[in-house]
Protein backbone atom coordinates (compact mmCIF):
# COMPACT_ATOMS: atom_id res chain seq x y z
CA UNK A 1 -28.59 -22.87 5.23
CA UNK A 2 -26.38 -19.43 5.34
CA UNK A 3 -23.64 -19.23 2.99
CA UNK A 4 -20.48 -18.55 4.33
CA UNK A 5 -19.03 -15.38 3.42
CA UNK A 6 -14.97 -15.40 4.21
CA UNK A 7 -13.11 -12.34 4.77
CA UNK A 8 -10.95 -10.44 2.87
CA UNK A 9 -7.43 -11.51 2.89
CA UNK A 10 -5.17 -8.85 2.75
CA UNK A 11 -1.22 -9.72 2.55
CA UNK A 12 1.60 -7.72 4.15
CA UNK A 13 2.48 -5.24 0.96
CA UNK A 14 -0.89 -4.22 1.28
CA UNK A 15 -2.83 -6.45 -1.52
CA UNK A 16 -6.02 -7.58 -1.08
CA UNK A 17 -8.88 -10.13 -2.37
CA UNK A 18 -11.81 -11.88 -1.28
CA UNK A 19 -11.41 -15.54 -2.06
CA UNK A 20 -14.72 -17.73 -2.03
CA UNK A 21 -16.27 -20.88 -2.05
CA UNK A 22 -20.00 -22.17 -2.13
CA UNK A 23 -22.29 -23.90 -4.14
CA UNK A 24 -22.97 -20.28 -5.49
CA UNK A 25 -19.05 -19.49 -6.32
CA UNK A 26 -17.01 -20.25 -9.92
CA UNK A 27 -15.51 -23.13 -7.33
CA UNK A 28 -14.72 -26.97 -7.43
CA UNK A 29 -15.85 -28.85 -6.29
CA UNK A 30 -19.31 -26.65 -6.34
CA UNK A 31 -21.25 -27.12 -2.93
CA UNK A 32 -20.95 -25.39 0.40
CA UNK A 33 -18.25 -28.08 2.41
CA UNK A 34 -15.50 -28.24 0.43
CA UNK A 35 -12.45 -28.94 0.32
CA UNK A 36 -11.94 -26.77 -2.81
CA UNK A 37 -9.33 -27.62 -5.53
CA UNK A 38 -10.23 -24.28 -7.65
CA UNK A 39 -12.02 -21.39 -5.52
CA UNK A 40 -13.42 -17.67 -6.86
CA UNK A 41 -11.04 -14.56 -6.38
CA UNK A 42 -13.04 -11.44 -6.20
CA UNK A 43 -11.97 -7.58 -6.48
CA UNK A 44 -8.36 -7.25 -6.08
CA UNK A 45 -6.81 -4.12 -4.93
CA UNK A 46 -4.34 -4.24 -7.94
CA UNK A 47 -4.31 -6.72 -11.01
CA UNK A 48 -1.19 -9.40 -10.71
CA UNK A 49 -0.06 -11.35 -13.80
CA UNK A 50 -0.54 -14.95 -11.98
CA UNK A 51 -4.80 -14.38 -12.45
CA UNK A 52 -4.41 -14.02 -16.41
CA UNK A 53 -6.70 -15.85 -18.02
CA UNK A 54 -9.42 -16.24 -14.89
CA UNK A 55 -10.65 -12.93 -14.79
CA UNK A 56 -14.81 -12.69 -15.81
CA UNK A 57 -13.89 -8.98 -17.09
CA UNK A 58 -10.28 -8.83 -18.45
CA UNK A 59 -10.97 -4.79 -19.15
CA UNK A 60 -11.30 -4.01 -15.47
CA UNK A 61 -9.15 -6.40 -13.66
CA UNK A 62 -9.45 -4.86 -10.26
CA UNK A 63 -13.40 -4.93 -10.37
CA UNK A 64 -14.40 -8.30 -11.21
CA UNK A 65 -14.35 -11.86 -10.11
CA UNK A 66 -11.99 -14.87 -11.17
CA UNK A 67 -13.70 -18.06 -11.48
CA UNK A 68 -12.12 -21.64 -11.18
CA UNK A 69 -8.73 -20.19 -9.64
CA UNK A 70 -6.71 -23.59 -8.58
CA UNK A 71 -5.75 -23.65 -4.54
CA UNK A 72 -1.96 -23.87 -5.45
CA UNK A 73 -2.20 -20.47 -7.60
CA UNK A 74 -4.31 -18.67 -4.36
CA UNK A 75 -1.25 -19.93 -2.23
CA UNK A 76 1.06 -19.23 -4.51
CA UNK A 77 -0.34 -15.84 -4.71
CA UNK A 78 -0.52 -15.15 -1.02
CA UNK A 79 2.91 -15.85 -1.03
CA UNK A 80 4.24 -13.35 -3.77
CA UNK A 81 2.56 -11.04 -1.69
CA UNK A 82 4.38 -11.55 1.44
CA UNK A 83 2.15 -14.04 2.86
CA UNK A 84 -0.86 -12.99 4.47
CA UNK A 85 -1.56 -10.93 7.75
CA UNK A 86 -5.67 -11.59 8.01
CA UNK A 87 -8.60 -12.75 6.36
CA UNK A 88 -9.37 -16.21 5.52
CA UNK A 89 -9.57 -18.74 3.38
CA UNK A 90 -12.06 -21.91 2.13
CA UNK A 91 -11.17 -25.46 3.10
CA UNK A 92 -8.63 -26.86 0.67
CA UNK A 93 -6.71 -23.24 0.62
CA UNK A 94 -3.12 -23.05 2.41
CA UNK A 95 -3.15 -19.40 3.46
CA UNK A 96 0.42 -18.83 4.39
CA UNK A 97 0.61 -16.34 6.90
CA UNK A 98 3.12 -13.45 7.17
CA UNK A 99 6.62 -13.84 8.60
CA UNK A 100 5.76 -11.74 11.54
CA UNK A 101 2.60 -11.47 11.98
CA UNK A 102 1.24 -10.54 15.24
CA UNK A 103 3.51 -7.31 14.53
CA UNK A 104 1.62 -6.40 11.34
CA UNK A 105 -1.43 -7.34 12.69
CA UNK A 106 -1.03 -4.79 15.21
CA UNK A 107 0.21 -2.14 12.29
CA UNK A 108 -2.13 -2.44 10.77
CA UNK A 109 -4.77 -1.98 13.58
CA UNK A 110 -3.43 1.22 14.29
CA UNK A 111 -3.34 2.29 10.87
CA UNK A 112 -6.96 1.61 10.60
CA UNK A 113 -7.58 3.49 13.87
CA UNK A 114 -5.40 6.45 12.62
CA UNK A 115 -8.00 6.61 9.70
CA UNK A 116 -10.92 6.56 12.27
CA UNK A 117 -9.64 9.27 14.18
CA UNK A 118 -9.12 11.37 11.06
CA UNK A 119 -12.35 10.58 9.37
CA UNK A 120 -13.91 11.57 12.35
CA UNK A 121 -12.31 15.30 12.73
């Protein structure tokens, strides 16, 4: 069988972090169906207070995974950060989307294809 990879969820101020699940994840319950009651954060773009304690390398908190995070504190999380404007999440994980969205969605699809274009000169 494949193992599902989710993507990314970035919020609307910009955070980001790769939440997984899979009988290869720091998840519970630990198999590939779910639903999850604690799931693995991965490489967030900035450390926040609410993963202390769950982090695998507490010296580099933005390049390491969090094992065992409960569903409530991912929610929780997404929703300190203004809720979130893509990605996704496990079963078991309320991702709250962003008041808004379609708008951001869009802002940030031409933010990305600003990049592109300058990359490119």
């Amino acid at each position: 069988m494949k193992l599902k990879t989710y993507k990314r969820v970035t919020c609307r101020d910009e955070y980001s972090v790769s939440v997984q699940a899979g009988e290869n994840n720091y998840c519970i319950p630990r198999d590939d169906s779910g639903p999850y009651t604690a799931v693995e954060l991965g490489f967030p773009t900035m450390a926040d207070p609410m993963l202390n304690g769950y982090a695998e390398d507490s010296s580099n908190l933005t390049e390491t995974v969090y094992g065992y995070v409960p569903v409530m504190i991912v929610r929780d999380l997404i929703v300190k950060h203004g809720g979130a404007v893509m990605g996704e999440c496990p079963p078991g994980v309320v991702m709250l989307m962003a008041e808004g969205m379609e708008s951001i969605r869009e802002a940030w699809e031409q933010k990305r294809l600003r990049e592109e274009k300058e990359e490119n000169k």
